[in-house]
Protein backbone atom coordinates (compact mmCIF):
# COMPACT_ATOMS: atom_id res chain seq x y z
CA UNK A 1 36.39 158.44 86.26
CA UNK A 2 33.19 160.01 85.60
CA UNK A 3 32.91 162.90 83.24
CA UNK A 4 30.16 165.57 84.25
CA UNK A 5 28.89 168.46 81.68
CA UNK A 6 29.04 171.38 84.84
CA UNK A 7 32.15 172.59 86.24
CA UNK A 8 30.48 172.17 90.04
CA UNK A 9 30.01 168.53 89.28
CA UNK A 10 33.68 168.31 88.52
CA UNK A 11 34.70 170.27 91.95
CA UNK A 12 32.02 167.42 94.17
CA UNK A 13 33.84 164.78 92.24
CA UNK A 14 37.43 166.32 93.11
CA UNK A 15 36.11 167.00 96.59
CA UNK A 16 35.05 163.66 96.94
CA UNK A 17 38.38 162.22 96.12
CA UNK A 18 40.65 164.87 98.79
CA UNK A 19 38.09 163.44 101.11
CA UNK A 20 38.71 159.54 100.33
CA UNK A 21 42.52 160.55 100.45
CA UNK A 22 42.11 161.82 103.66
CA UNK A 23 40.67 159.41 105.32
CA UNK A 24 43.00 156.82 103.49
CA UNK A 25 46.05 159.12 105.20
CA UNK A 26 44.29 159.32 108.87
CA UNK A 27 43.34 155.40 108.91
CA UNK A 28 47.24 154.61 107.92
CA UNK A 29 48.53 157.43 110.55
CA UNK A 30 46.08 155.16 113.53
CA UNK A 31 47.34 152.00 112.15
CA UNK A 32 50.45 153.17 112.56
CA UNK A 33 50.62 154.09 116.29
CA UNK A 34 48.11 151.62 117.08
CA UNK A 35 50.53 150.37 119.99
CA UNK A 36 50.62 154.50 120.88
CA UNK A 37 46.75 154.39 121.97
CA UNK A 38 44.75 157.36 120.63
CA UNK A 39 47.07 159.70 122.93
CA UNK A 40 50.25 159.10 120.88
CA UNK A 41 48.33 159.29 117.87
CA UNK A 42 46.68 162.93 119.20
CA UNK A 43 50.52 163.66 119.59
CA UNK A 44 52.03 162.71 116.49
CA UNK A 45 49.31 164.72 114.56
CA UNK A 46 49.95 167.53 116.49
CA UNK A 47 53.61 167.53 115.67
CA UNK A 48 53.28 167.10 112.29
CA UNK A 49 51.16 169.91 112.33
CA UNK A 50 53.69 172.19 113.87
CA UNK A 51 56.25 170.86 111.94
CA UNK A 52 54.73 171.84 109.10
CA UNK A 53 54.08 175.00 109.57
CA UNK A 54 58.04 175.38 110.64
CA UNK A 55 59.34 174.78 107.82
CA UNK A 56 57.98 177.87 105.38
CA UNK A 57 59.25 180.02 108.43
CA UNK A 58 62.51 179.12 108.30
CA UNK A 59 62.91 178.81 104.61
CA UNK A 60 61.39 182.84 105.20
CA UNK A 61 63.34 183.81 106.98
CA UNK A 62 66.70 182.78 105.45
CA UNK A 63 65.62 184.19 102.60
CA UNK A 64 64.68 187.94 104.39
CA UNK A 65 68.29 187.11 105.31
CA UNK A 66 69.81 186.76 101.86
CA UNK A 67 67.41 189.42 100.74
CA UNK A 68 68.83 192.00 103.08
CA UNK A 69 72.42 191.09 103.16
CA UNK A 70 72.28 191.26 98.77
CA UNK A 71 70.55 193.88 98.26
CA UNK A 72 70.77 196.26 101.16
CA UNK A 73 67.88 198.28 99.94
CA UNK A 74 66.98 199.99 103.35
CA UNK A 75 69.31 201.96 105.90
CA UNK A 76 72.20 199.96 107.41
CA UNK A 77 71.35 199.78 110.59
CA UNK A 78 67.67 198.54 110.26
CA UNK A 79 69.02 195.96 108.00
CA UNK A 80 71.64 194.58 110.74
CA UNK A 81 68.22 194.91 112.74
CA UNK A 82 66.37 192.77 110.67
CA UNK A 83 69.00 190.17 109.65
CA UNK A 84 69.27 189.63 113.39
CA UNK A 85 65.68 189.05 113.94
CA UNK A 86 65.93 186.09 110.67
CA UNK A 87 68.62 184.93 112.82
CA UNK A 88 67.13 184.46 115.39
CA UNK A 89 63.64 183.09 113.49
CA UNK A 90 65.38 180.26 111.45
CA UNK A 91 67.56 179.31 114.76
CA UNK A 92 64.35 179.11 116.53
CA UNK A 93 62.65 177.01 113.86
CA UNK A 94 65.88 174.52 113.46
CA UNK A 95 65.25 174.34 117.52
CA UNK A 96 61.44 173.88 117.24
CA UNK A 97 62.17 171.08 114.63
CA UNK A 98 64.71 169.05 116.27
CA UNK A 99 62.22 169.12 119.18
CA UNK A 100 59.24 167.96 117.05
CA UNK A 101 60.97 164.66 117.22
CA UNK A 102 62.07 162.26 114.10
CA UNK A 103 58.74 160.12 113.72
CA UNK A 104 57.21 163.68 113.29
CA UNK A 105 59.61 164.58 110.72
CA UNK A 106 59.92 161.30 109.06
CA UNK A 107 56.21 161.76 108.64
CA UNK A 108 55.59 164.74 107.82
């Protein structure tokens, strides 16, 4: 690897490199659902997306759970209020990711 004397050299070198990755990951994704067509591959991307973005909610909100339930630092009733909205969140994001399909969770 080349070694450059200016830290912006060293971030268009490292920006180079996400980009190479990148590609390397979207070429392999086509090539993977090349029997899909460009539609199933449009699909599977989106999926991944969403199931990405599904997971940090639902690890949130179970943990807003066990932070309410162990600590019980506001009023009673708003916390029965807000441990039934987590509830309701992480149930919602198990449900979103059982719908996202297994080649969108085996891939992402």
């Amino acid at each position: 690897m080349r070694r450059c004397s200016c830290a912006s050299g060293c971030l268009r070198l490292r920006e180079k490199a996400d980009i190479r990755r990148r590609h390397a990951l979207i070429s392999l994704l086509v090539l993977a659902n090349f029997g899909h067509g460009l539609v199933g591959v449009f699909q599977i991307i989106i999926l991944i997306g969403t199931m990405t973005t599904l997971i940090p909610d639902m690890l949130c909100s179970a943990g807003l759970m066990q932070l309410m339930v162990d600590r019980r630092l506001v009023v009673p009733a708003s916390v029965l209020i807000l441990v039934l909205i987590a509830c309701l969140a992480f149930v919602f994001a198990i449900w979103a990711l059982y719908g996202s399909g297994r080649e969108a969770v085996f891939w992402g």
